[in-house]
C-alpha atoms as a PDB file:
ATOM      1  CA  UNK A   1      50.827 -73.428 -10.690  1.00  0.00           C
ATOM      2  CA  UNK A   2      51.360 -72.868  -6.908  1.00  0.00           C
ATOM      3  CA  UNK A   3      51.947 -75.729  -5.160  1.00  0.00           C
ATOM      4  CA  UNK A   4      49.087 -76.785  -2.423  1.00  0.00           C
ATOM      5  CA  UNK A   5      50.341 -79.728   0.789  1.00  0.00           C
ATOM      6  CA  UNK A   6      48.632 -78.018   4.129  1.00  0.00           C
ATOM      7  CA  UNK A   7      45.810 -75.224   4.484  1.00  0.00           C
ATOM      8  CA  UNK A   8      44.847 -73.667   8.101  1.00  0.00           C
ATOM      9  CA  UNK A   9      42.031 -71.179   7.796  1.00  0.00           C
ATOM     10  CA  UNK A  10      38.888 -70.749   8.360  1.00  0.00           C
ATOM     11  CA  UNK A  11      36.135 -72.170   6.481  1.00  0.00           C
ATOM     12  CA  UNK A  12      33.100 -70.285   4.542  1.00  0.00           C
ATOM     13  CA  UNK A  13      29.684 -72.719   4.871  1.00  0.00           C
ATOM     14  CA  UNK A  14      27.920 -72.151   1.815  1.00  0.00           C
ATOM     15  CA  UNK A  15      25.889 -75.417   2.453  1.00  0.00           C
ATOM     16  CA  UNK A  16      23.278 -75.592  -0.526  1.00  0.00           C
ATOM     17  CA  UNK A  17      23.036 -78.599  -2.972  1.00  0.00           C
ATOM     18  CA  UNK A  18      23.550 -78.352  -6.515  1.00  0.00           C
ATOM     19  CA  UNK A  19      25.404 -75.058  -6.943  1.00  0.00           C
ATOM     20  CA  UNK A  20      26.008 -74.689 -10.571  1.00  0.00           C
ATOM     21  CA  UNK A  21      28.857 -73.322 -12.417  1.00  0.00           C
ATOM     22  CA  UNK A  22      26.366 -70.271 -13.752  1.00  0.00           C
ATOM     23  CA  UNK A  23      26.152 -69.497 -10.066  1.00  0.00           C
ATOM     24  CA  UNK A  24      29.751 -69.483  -9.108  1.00  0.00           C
ATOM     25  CA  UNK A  25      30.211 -67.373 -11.853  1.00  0.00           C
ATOM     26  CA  UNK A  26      27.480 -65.924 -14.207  1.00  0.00           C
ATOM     27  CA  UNK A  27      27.747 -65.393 -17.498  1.00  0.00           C
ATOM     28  CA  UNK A  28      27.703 -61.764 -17.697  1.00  0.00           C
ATOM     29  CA  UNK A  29      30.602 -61.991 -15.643  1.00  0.00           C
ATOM     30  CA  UNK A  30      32.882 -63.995 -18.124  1.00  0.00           C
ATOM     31  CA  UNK A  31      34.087 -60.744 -19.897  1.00  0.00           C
ATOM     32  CA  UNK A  32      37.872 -62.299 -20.984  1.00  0.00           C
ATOM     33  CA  UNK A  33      39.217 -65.787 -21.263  1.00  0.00           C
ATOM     34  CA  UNK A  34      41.927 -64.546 -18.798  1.00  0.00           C
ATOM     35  CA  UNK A  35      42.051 -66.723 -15.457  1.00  0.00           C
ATOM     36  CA  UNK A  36      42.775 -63.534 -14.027  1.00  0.00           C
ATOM     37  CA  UNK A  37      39.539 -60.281 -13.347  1.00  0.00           C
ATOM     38  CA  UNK A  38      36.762 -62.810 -12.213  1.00  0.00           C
ATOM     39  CA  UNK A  39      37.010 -62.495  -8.332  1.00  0.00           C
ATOM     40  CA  UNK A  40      34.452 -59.931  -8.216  1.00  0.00           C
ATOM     41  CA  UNK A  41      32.050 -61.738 -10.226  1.00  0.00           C
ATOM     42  CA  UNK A  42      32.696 -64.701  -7.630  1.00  0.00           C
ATOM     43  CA  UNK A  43      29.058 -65.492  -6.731  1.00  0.00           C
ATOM     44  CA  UNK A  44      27.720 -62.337  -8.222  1.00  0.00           C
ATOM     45  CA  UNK A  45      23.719 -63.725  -8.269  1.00  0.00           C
ATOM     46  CA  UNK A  46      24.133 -64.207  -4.274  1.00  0.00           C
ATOM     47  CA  UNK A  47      26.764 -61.732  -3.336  1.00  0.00           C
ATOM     48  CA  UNK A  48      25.536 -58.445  -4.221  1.00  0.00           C
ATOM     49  CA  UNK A  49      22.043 -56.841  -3.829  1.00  0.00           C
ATOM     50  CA  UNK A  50      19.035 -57.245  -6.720  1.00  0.00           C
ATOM     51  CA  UNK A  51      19.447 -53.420  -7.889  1.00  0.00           C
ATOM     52  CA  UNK A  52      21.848 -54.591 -10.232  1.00  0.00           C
ATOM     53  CA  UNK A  53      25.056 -52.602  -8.881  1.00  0.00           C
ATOM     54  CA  UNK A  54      27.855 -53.809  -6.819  1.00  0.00           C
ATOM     55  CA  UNK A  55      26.463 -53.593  -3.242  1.00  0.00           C
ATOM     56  CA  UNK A  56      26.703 -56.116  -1.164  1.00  0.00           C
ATOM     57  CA  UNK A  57      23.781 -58.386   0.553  1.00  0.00           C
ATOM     58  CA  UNK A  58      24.749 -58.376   3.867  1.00  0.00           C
ATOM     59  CA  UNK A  59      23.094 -61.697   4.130  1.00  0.00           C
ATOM     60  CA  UNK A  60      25.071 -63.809   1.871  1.00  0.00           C
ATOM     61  CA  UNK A  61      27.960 -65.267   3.475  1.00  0.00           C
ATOM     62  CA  UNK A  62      31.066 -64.228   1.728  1.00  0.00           C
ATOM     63  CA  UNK A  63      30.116 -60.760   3.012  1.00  0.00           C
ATOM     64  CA  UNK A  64      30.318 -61.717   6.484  1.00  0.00           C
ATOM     65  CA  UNK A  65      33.524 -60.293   7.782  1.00  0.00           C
ATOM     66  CA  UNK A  66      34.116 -63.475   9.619  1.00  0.00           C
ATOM     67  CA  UNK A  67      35.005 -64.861   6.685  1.00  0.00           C
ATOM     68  CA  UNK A  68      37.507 -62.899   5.094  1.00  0.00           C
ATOM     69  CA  UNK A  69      40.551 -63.955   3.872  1.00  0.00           C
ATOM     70  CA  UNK A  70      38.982 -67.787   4.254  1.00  0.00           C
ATOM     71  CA  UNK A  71      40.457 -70.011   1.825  1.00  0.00           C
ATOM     72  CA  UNK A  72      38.659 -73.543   2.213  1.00  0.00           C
ATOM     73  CA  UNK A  73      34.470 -73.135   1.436  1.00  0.00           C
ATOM     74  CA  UNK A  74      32.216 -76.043   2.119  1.00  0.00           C
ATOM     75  CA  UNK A  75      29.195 -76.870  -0.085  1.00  0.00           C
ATOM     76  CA  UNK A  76      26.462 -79.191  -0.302  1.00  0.00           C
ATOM     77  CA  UNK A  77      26.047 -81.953  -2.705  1.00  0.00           C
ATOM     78  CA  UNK A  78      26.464 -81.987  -6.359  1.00  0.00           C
ATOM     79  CA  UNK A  79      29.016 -78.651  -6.252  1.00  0.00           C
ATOM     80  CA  UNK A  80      29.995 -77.435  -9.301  1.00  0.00           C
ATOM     81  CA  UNK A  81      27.572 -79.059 -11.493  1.00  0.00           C
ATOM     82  CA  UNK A  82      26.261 -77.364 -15.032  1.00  0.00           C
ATOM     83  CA  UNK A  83      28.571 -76.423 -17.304  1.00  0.00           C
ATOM     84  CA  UNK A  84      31.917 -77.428 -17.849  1.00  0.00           C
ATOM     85  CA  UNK A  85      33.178 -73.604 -17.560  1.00  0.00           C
ATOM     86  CA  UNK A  86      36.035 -73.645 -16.139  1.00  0.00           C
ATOM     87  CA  UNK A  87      35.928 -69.977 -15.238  1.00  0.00           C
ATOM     88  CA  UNK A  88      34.068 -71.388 -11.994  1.00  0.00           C
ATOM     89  CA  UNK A  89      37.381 -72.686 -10.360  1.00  0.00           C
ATOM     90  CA  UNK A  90      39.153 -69.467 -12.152  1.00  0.00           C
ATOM     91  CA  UNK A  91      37.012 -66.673  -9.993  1.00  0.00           C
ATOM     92  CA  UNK A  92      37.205 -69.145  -6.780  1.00  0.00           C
ATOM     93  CA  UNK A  93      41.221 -69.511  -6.521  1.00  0.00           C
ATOM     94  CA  UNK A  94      41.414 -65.672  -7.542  1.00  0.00           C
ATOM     95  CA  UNK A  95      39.260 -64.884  -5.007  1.00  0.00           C
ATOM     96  CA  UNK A  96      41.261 -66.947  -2.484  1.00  0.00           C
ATOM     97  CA  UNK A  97      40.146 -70.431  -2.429  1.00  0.00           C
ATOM     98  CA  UNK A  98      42.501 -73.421  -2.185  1.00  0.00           C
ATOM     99  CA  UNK A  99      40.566 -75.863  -0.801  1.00  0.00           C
ATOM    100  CA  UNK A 100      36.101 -77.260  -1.615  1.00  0.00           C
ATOM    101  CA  UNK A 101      34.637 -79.980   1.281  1.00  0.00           C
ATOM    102  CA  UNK A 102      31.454 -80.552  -0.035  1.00  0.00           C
ATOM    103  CA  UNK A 103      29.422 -83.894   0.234  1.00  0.00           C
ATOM    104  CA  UNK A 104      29.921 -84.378  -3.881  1.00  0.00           C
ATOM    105  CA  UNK A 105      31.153 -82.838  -6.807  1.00  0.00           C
ATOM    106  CA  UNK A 106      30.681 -82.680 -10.845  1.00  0.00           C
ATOM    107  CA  UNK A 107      33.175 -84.592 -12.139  1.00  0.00           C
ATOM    108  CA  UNK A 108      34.237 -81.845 -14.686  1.00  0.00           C
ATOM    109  CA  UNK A 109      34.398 -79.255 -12.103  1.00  0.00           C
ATOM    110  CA  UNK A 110      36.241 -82.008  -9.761  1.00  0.00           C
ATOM    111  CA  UNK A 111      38.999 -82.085 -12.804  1.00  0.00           C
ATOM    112  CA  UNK A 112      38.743 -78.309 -12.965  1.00  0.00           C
ATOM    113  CA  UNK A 113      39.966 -77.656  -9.257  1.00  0.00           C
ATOM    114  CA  UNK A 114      43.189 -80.359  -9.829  1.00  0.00           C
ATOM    115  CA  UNK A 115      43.817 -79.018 -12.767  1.00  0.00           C
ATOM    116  CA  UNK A 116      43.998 -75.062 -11.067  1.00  0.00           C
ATOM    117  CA  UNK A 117      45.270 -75.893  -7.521  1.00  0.00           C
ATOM    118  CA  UNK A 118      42.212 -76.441  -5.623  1.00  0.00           C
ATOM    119  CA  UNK A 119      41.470 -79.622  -3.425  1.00  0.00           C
ATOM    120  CA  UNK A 120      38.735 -81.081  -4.276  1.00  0.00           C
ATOM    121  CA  UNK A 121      37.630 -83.045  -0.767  1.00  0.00           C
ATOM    122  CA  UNK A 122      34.704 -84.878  -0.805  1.00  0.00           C
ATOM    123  CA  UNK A 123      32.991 -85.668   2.842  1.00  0.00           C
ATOM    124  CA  UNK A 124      29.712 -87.066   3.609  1.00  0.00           C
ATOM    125  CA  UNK A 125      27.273 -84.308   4.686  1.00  0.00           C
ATOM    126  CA  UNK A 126      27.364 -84.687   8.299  1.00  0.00           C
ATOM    127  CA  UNK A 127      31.171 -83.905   8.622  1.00  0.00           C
ATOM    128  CA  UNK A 128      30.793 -81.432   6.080  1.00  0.00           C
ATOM    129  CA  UNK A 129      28.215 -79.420   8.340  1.00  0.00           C
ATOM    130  CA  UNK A 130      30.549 -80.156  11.523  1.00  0.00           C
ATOM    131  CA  UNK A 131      33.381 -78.758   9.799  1.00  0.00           C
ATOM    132  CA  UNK A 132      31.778 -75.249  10.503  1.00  0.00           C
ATOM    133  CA  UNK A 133      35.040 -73.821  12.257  1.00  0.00           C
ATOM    134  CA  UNK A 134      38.774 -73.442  11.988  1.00  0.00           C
ATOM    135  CA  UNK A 135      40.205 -76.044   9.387  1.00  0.00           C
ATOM    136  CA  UNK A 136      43.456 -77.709   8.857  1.00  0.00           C
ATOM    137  CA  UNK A 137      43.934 -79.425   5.309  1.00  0.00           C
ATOM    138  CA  UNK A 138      46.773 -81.876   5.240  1.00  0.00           C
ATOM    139  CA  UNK A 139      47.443 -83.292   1.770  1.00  0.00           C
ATOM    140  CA  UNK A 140      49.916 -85.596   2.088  1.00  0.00           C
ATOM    141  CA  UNK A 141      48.153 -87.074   5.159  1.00  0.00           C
ATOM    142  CA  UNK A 142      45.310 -86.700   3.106  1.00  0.00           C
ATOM    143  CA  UNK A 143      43.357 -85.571   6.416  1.00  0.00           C
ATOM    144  CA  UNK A 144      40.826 -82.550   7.293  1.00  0.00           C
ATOM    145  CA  UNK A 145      41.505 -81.181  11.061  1.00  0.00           C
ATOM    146  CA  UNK A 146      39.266 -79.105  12.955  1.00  0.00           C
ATOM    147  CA  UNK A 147      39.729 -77.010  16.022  1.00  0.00           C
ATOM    148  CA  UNK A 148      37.137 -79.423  17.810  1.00  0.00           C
ATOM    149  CA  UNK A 149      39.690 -82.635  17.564  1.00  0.00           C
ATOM    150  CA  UNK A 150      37.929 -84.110  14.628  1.00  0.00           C
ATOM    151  CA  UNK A 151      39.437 -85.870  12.090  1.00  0.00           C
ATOM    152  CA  UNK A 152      37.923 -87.037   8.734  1.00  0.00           C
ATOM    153  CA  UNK A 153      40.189 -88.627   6.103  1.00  0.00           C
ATOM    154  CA  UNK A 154      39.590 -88.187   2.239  1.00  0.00           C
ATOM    155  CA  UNK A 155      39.968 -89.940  -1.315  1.00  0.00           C
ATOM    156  CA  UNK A 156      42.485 -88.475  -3.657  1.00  0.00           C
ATOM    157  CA  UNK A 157      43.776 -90.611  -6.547  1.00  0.00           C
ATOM    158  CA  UNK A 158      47.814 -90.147  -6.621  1.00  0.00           C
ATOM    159  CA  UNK A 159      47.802 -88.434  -9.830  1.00  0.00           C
ATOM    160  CA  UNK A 160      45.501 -85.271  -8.823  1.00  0.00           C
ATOM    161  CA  UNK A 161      47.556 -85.456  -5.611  1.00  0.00           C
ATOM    162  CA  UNK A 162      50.849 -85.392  -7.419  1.00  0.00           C
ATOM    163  CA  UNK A 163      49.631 -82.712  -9.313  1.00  0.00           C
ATOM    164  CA  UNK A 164      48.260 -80.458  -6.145  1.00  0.00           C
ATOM    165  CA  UNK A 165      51.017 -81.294  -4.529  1.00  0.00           C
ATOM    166  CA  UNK A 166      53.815 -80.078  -7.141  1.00  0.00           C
ATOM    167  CA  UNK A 167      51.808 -77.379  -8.628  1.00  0.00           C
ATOM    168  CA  UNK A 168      51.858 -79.531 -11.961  1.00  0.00           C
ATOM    169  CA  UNK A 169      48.958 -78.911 -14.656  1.00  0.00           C
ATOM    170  CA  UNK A 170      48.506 -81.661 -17.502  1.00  0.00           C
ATOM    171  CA  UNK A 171      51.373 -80.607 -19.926  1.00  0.00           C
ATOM    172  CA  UNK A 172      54.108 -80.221 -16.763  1.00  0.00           C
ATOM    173  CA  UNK A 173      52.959 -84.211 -15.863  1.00  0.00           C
ATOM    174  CA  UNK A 174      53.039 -85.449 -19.215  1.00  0.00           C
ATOM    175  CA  UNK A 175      56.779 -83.610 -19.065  1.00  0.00           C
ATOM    176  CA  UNK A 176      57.833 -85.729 -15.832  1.00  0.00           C
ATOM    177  CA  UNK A 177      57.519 -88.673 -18.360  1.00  0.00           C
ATOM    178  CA  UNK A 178      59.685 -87.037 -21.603  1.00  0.00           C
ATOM    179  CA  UNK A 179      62.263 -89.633 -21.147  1.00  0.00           C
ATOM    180  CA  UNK A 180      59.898 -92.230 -21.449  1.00  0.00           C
ATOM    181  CA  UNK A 181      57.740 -90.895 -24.512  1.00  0.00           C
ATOM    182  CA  UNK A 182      61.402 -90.091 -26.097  1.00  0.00           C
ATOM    183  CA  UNK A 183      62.652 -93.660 -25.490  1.00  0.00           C
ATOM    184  CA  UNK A 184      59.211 -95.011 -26.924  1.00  0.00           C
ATOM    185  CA  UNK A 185      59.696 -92.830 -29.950  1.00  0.00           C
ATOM    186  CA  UNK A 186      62.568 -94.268 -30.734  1.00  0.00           C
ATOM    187  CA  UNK A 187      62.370 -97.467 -30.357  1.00  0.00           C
ATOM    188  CA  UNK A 188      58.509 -97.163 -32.359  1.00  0.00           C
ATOM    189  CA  UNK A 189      60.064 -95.628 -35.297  1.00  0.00           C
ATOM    190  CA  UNK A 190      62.312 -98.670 -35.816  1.00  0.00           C
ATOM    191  CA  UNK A 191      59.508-100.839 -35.868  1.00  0.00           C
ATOM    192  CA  UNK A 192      57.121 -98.628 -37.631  1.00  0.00           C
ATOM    193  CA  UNK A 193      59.679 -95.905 -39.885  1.00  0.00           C
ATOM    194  CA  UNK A 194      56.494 -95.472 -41.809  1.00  0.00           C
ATOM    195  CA  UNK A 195      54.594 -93.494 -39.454  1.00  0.00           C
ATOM    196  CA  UNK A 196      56.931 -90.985 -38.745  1.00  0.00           C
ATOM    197  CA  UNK A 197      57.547 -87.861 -41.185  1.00  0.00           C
ATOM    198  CA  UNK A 198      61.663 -88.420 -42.281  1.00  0.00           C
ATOM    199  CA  UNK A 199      63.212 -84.647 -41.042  1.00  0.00           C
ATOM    200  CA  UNK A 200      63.762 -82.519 -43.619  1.00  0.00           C
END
């Protein structure tokens, strides 16, 4: 996983409350279990006109040219909630994503964006709609900067930070500590010889 520590970009306001994870990525969109494909689908409900096709709404946001290449979104409360897909943070960081300010998230989705090398940065709702311009994401600092002066400071436990921060998933933590399970091993199946299989 690509490491994430400092984001400057512009920053896409998609400011609705509960966006679920069947409208960050439908369904019908889920074609593979790939982490790879689902950019297009991104929004697909929102993003593309009711005839069914591929045609853009000029009205939905993403399709704003202003906004291209932006890779921090902000969102209302409750982001992410519904199901636990995690094809939702899959299409985002495809598409370009690296960074969510919303007001709240789902705490599955929350995991999700560690776990895939988005930050997850919760705000309250009135810096998230003053954060409507050019962003600067500090990780270590733990800080959101915008072109204004502003300043807001957010919560990140030091394990999803670690993990942002090193481009670790789950299994490559757990490794950091090998040493430790090996020494535990060892010194557990000389108190315990019973629970471990003899090698054959």
């Amino acid at each position: 996983m690509e490491p994430v520590n400092k984001i400057h970009s512009i920053a896409v306001p998609l400011l609705r409350d509960n966006i679920d994870t069947d409208a960050i990525i439908p369904s019908r969109e889920i074609k593979a279990v790939s982490k790879t494909g689902l950019a297009d689908g991104l929004f697909a409900g929102w993003r593309y006109r009711k005839s069914g096709g591929r045609e853009p709404d000029p009205n939905f946001v993403l399709n704003d040219p202003a906004y291209q290449n932006a890779r921090i979104l902000l969102a209302g409360a409750n982001f992410g909630c519904g199901s636990s897909r995690e094809h939702a943070v899959w299409a985002l960081k495809e598409y370009g994503f690296r960074a969510i300010i919303a007001s709240s998230f789902n705490p599955i989705f929350r995991g999700n964006c560690v776990r895939n090398g988005i930050i997850p940065i919760e705000l309250d709702s009135h810096a998230v709609v003053a954060a409507q311009q050019p962003l600067s994401v500090d990780l270590p600092a733990q800080t959101v900067s915008a072109a204004s002066g502003e300043v807001w400071h957010f919560e990140l436990d030091d394990e999803s930070k670690s993990m942002l921060a090193l481009g670790l998933d789950a299994i490559d933590l757990t490794l950091l500590r090998q040493r430790d399970i090996e020494e535990f091993r060892a010194q557990d199946s000389k108190k315990r010889p019973w629970a471990y299989l003899e090698a054959s």
